[in-house]
Protein backbone atom coordinates (compact mmCIF):
# COMPACT_ATOMS: atom_id res chain seq x y z
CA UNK A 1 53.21 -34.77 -29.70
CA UNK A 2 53.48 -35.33 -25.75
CA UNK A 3 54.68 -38.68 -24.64
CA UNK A 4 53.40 -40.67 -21.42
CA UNK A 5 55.46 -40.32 -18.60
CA UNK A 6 57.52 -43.45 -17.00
CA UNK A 7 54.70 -43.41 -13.62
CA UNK A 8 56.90 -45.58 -11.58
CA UNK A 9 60.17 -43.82 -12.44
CA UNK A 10 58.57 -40.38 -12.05
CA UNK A 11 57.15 -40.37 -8.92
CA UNK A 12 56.19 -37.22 -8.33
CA UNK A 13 53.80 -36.98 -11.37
CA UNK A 14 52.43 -40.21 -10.28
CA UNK A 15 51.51 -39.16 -6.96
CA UNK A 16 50.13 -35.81 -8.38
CA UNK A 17 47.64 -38.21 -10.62
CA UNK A 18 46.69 -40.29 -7.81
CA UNK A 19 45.76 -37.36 -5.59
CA UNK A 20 43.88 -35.47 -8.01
CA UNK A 21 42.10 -38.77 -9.04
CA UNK A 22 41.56 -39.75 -5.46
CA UNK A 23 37.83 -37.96 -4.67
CA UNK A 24 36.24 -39.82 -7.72
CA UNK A 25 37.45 -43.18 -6.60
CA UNK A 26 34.91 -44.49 -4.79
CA UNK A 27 35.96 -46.58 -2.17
CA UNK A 28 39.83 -45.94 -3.16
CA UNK A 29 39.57 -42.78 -1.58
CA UNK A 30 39.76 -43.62 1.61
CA UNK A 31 42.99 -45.30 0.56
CA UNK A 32 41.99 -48.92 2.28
CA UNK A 33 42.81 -50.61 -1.24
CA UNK A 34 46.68 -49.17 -1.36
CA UNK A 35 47.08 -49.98 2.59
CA UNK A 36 45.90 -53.59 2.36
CA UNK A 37 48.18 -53.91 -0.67
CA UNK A 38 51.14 -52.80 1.62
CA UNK A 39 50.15 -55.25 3.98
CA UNK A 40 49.88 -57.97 1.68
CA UNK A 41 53.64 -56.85 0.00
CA UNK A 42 54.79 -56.91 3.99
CA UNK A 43 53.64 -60.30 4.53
CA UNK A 44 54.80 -61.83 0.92
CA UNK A 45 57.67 -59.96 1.52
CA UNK A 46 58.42 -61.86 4.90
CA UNK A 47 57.44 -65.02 4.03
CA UNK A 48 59.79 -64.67 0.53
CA UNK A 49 62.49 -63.41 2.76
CA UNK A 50 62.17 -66.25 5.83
CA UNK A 51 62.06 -68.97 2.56
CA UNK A 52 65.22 -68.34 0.96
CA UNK A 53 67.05 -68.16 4.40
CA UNK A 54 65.57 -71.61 4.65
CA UNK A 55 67.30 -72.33 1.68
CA UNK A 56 70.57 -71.16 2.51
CA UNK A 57 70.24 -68.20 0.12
CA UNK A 58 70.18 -64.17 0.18
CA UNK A 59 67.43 -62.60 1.04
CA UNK A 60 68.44 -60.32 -1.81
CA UNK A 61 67.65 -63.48 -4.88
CA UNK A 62 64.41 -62.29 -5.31
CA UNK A 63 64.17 -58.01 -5.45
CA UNK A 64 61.54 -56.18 -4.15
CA UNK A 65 60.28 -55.14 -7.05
CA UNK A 66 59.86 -58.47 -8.37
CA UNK A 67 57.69 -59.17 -5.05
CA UNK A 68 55.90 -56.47 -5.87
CA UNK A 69 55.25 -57.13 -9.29
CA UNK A 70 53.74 -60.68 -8.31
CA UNK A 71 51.45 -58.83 -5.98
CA UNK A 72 50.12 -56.67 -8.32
CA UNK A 73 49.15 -59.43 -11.04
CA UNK A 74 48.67 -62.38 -8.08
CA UNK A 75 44.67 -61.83 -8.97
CA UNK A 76 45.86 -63.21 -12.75
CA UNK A 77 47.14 -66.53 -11.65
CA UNK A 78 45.76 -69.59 -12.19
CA UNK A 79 46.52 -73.29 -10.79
CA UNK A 80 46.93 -75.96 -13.49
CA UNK A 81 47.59 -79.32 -11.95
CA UNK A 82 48.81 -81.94 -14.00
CA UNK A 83 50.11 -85.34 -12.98
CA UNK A 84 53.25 -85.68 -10.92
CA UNK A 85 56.00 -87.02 -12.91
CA UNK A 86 56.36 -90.39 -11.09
CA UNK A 87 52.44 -91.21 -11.96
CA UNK A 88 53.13 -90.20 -15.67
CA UNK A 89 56.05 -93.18 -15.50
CA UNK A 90 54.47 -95.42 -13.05
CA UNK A 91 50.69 -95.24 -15.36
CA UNK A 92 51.40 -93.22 -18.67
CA UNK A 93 48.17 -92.69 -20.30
CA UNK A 94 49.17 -94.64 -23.49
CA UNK A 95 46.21 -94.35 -25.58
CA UNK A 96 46.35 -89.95 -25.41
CA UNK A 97 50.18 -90.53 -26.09
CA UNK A 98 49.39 -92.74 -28.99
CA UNK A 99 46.31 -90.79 -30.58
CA UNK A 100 48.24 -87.53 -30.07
CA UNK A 101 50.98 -87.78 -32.65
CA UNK A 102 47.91 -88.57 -35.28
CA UNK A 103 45.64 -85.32 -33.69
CA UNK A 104 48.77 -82.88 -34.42
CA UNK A 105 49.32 -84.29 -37.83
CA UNK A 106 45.52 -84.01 -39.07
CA UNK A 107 45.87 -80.90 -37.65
CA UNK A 108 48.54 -79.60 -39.37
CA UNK A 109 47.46 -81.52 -42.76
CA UNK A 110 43.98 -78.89 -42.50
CA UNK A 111 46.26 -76.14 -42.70
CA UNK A 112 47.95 -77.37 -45.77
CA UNK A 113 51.27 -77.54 -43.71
């Protein structure tokens, strides 16, 4: 039974898949998707790069490839926002604190835990 090659480790194959793929792809033919993904690695590369000098750290903390990986699933992310710690001290929301020991345990008493 054949086994699916490593695509980013075998390059060549990769590049053989993408080419032959290429003239069904639509609008990824024209490779304008893989060229503004270049220039979006460039300029998250950069500004990665020009924030850990600011730091007083290497440029090399943070590899390429885990730029590059961020890029690829940046379309995944999501933005919680939650209270800053210094409102949760300054106004904790007692009541939620309070009920919440009470939710867990019914909780847990439904599953017979």
């Amino acid at each position: 039974m054949g086994a699916v090659p490593d695509m980013k480790a075998d390059s060549n194959r990769y590049i053989l898949i993408q080419n032959w793929f290429s003239p069904f792809a639509g609008n990824i033919a024209d490779g304008s998707y893989r060229r503004k993904f270049k220039a979006d690695l460039a300029d998250v590369s950069a500004r990665v790069a020009a924030t850990l000098r600011s730091l007083g750290r290497a440029e090399t903390d943070i590899s390429a490839d885990e730029i590059e990986a961020f890029c690829k699933h940046a379309g995944y992310l999501k933005v919680i926002r939650y209270r800053s710690l210094e409102e949760e001290y300054s106004s904790p929301r007692t009541k939620f604190i309070r009920n919440c020991p009470r939710t867990i345990r019914v909780d847990l008493d439904r599953r017979g835990v």
